[in-house]
Protein backbone atom coordinates (compact mmCIF):
# COMPACT_ATOMS: atom_id res chain seq x y z
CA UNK A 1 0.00 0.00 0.00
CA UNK A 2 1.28 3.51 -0.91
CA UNK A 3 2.20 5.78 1.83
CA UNK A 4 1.21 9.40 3.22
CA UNK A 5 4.10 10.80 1.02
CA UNK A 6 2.23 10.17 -2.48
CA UNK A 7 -1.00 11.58 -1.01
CA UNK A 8 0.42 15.49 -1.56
CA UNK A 9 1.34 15.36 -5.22
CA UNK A 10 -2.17 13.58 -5.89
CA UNK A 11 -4.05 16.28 -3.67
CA UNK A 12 -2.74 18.91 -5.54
CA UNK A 13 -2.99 17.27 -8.77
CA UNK A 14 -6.82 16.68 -8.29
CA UNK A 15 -7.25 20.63 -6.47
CA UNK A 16 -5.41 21.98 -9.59
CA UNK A 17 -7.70 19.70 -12.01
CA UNK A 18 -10.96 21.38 -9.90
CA UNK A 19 -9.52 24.87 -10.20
CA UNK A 20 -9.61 25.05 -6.71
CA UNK A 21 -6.73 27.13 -5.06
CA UNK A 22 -5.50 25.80 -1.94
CA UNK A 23 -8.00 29.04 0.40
CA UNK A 24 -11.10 27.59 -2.00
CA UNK A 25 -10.47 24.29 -1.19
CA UNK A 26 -9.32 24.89 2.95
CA UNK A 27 -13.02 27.25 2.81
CA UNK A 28 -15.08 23.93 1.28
CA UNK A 29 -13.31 21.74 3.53
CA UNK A 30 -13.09 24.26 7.09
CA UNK A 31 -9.48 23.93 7.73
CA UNK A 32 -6.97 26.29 7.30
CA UNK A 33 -4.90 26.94 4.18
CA UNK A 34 -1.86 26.39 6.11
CA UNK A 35 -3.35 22.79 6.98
CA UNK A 36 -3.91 22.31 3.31
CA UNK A 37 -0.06 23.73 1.95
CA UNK A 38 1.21 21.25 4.64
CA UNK A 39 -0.64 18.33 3.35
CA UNK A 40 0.10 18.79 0.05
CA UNK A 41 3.99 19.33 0.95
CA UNK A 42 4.13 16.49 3.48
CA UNK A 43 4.50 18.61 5.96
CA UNK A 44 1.66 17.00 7.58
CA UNK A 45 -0.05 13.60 7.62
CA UNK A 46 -3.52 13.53 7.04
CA UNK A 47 -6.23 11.31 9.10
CA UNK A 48 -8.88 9.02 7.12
CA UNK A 49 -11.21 11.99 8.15
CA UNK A 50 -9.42 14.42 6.65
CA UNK A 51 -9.09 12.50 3.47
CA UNK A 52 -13.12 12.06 3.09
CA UNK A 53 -13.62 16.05 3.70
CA UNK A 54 -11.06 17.17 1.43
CA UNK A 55 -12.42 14.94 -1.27
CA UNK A 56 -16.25 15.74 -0.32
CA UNK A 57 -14.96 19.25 -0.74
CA UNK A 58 -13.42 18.73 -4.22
CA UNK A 59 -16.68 16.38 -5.25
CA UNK A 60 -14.08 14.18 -6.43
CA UNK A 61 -15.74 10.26 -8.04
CA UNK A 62 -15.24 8.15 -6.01
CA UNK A 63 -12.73 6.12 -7.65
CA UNK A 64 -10.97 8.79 -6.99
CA UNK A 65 -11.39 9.24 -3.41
CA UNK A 66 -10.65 5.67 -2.83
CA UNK A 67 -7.16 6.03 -4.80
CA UNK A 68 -6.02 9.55 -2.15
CA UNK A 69 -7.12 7.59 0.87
CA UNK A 70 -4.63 4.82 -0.40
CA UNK A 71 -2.45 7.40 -1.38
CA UNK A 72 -2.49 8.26 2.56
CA UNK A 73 -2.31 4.58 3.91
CA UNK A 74 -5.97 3.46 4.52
CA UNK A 75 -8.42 1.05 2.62
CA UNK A 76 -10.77 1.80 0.73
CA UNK A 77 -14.44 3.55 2.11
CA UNK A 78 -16.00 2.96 -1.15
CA UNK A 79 -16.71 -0.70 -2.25
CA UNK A 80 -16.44 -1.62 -5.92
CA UNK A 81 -19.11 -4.50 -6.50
CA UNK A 82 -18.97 -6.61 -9.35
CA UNK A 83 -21.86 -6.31 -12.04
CA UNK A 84 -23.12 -9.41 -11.68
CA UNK A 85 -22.34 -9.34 -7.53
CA UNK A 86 -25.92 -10.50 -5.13
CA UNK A 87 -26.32 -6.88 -3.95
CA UNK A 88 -26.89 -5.37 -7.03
CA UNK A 89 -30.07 -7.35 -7.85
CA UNK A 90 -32.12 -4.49 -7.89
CA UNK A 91 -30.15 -2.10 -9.54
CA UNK A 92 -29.40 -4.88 -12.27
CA UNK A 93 -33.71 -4.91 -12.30
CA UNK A 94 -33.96 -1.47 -12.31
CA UNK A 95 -31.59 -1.23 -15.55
CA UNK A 96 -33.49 -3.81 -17.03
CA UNK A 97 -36.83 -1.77 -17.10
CA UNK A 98 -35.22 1.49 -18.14
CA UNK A 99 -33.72 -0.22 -21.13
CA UNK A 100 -37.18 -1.89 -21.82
CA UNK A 101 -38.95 1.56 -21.64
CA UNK A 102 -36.72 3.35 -23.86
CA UNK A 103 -37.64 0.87 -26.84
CA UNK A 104 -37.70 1.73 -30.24
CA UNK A 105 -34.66 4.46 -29.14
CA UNK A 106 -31.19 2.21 -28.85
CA UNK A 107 -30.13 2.06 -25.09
CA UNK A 108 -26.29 1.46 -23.72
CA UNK A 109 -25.07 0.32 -20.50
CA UNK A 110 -21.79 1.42 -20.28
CA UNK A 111 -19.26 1.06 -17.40
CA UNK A 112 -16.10 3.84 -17.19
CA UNK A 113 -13.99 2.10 -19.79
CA UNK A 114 -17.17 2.99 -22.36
CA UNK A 115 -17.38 -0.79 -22.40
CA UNK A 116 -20.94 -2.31 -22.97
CA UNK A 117 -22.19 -4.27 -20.41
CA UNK A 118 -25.82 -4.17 -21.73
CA UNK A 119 -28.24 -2.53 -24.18
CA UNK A 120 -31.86 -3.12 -25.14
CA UNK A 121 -32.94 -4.58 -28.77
CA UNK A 122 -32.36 -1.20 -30.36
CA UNK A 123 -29.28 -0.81 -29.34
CA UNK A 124 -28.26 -4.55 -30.39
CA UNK A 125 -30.25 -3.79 -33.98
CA UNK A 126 -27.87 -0.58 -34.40
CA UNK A 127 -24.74 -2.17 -33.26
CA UNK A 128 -25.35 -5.79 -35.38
CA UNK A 129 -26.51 -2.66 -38.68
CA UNK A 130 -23.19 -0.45 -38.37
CA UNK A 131 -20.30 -2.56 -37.49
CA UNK A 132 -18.66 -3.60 -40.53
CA UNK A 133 -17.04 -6.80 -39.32
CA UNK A 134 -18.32 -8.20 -35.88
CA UNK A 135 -16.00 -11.51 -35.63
CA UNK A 136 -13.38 -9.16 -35.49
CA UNK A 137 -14.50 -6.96 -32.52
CA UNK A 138 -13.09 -8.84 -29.07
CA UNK A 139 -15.28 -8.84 -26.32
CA UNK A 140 -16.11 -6.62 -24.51
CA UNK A 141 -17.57 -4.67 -26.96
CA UNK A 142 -16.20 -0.90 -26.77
CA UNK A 143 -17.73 2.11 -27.72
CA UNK A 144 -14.61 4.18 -28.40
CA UNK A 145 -13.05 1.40 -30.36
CA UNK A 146 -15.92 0.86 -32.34
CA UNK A 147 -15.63 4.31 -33.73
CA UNK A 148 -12.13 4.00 -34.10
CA UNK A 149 -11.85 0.90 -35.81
CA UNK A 150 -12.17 -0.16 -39.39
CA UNK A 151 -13.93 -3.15 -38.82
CA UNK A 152 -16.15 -1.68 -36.25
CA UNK A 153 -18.56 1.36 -37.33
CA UNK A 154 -16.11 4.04 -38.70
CA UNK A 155 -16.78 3.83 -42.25
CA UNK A 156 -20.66 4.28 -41.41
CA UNK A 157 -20.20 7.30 -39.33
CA UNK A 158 -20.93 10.32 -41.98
CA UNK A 159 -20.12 13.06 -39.44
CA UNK A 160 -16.88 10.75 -37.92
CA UNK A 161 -14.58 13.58 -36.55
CA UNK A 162 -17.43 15.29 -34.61
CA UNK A 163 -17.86 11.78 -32.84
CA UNK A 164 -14.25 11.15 -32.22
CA UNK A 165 -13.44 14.56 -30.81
CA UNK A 166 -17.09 13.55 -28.47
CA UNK A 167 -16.28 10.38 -27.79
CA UNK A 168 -12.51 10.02 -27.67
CA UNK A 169 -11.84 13.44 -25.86
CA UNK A 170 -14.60 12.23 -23.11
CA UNK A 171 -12.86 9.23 -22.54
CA UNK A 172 -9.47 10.16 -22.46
CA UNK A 173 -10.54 12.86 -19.62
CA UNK A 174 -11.97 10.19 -17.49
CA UNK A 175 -9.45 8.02 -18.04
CA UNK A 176 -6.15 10.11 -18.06
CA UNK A 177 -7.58 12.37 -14.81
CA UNK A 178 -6.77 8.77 -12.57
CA UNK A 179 -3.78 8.92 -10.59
CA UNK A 180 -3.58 4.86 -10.31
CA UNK A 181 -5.14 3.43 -13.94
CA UNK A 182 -5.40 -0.39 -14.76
CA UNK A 183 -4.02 -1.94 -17.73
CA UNK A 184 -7.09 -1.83 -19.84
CA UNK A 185 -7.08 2.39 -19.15
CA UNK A 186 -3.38 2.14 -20.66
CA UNK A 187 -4.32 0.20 -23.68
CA UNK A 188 -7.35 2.19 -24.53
CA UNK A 189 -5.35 5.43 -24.15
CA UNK A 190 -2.49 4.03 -26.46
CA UNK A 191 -5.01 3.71 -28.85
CA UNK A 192 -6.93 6.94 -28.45
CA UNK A 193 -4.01 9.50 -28.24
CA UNK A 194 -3.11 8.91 -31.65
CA UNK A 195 -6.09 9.38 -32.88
CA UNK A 196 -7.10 12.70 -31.29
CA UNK A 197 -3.56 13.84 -31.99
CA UNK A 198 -4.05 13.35 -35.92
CA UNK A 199 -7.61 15.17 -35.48
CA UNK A 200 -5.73 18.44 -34.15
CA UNK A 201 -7.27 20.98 -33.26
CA UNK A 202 -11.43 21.81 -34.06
CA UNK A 203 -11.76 23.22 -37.96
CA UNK A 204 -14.94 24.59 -37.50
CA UNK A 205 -15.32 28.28 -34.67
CA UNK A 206 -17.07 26.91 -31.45
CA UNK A 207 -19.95 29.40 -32.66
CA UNK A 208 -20.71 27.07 -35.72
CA UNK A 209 -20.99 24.14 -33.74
CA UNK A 210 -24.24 22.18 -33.24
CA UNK A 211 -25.76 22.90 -30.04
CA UNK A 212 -26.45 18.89 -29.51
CA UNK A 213 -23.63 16.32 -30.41
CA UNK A 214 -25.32 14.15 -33.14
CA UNK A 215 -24.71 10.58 -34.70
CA UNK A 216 -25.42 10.12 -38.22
CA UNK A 217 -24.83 6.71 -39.50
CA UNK A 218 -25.43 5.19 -43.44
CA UNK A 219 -25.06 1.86 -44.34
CA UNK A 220 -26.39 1.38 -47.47
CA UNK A 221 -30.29 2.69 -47.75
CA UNK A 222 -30.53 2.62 -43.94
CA UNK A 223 -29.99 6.02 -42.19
CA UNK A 224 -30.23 7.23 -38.93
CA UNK A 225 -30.01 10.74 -37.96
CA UNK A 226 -29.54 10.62 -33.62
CA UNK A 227 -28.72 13.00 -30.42
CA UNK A 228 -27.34 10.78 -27.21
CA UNK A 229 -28.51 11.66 -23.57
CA UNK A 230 -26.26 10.19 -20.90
CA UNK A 231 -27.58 9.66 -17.53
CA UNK A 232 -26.56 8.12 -14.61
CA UNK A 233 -27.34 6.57 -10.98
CA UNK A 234 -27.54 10.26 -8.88
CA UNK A 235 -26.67 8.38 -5.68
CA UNK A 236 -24.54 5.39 -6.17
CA UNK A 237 -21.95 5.15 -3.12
CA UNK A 238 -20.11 1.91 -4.92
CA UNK A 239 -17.59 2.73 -7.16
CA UNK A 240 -19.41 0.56 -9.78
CA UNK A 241 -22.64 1.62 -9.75
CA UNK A 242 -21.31 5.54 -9.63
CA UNK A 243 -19.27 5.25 -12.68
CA UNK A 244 -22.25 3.50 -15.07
CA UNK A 245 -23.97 5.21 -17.84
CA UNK A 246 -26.80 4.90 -19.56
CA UNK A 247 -26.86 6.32 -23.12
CA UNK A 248 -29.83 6.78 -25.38
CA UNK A 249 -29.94 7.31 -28.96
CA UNK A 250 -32.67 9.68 -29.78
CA UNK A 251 -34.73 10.22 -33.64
CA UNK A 252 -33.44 13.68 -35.13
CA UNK A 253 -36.07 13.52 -37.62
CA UNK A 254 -39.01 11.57 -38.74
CA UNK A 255 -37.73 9.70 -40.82
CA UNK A 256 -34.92 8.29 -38.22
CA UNK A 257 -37.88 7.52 -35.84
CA UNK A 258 -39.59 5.61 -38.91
CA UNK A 259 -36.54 3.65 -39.35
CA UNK A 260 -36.39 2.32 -35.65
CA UNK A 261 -40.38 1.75 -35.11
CA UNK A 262 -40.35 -0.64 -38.32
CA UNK A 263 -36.85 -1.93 -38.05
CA UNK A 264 -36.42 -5.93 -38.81
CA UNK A 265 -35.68 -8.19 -36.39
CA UNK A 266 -31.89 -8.59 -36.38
CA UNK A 267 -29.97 -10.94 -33.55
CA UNK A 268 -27.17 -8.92 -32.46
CA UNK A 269 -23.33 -10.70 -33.40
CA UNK A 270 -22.09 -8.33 -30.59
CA UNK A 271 -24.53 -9.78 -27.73
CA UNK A 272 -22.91 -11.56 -25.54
């Protein structure tokens, strides 16, 4: 376990990446900004108390505020449940229904990694349309990768850079803000920083931007014009739960909602 000296560098990482200054953060958290200078130097030695304010106070995930209190020597507060774990039964039923109601509109589960750990018949319809080679797509099926990859839906993405700058640029916040990442973070970002380094900077003034991010996809003489909504569980206190997503595919015209009310029935290469 790491000790109290890595827990400075990583609290004023994380205050630096919340724009806090060390008297904003000592305000949110009531101590002193002396107190705070001294923990991030290593001055001083904070308790498990301490820890939980100061990341309360910087609304930090709670990935996050598990990796500081390790940082500083203590376990974990925040458990990490598997998916398929006994105690999240009813959350696992509760996902269930929501991607049940939000039929004909394709519905993602997707944990932090943007892997997919479920979606509704839409969403298997409109992954099974637009990938261009499935048996070549290792499971777990990955959002960013699919629009990255050749064989996954690239070449049916008509406005492709606007979704990589989206997608990519999300995903290599979340994952690149971690101060202790797992190998899968590594090999995603490997693959993502190239991309978004060859995409450069925006072409187009912010001004001219659409006001909703959109997904336009064309495979042969089926089109679908979409806008995504991401939501998540307000008031998960397990790592696992916190760090889901559910994201909905939305009509952008009629004829997009035509084409999912009367699509075919199509079983899904990418289900698991």
């Amino acid at each position: 376990m790491k000790t109290a000296s890595h827990f400075g560098p990583q609290l004023k990482s994380w205050r630096a990446m919340r724009g806090q200054s060390q008297m904003d953060l000592a305000l949110a958290a009531g101590v002193s900004t002396r107190h705070v200078s001294y923990l991030e130097t290593g001055k001083a030695r904070p308790s498990r108390e301490m820890v939980a304010v100061l990341t309360k106070a910087m609304d930090l995930p709670l990935r996050a505020r598990n990796q500081l209190l390790a940082a500083a020597g203590f376990a974990p507060l925040y458990t990490e449940t598997p998916m398929d774990g006994l105690t999240l039964g009813p959350v696992r039923d509760a996902l269930q229904f929501v991607l049940q109601a939000m039929e004909p509109n394709p519905t993602f589960i997707v944990n932090r990694c943007y892997d997919v750990v479920d979606a509704n018949a839409a969403g298997r319809w409109v992954l099974a349309t637009f990938t261009a080679d499935a048996g070549k797509c290792a499971a777990p099926v990955n959002m960013a990768q699919l629009v990255m990859r050749p064989e996954g839906m690239r070449g049916f993405i008509r406005n492709l850079e606007e979704v990589q700058r989206k997608v990519l640029g999300r995903l290599r916040r979340d994952l690149g803000s971690a101060h202790v990442r797992e190998q899968r973070d590594d090999e995603l970002l490997m693959e993502i920083d190239p991309v978004l380094k060859a995409l450069g900077e925006p072409r187009l003034p912010v001004e001219t931007l659409p006001l909703i991010s959109g997904l336009n996809l064309k495979r042969d003489s089926i089109e679908l014009n979409l806008f995504t909504t991401i939501a998540t569980i307000g008031t998960a206190q397990d790592v696992t739960l916190q760090e889901m997503r559910i994201e909905t595919l939305f009509p952008a015209d009629a004829a997009t909602r035509t084409v999912l009310a009367e699509r075919p029935p199509l079983a899904s290469r990418l289900a698991g």
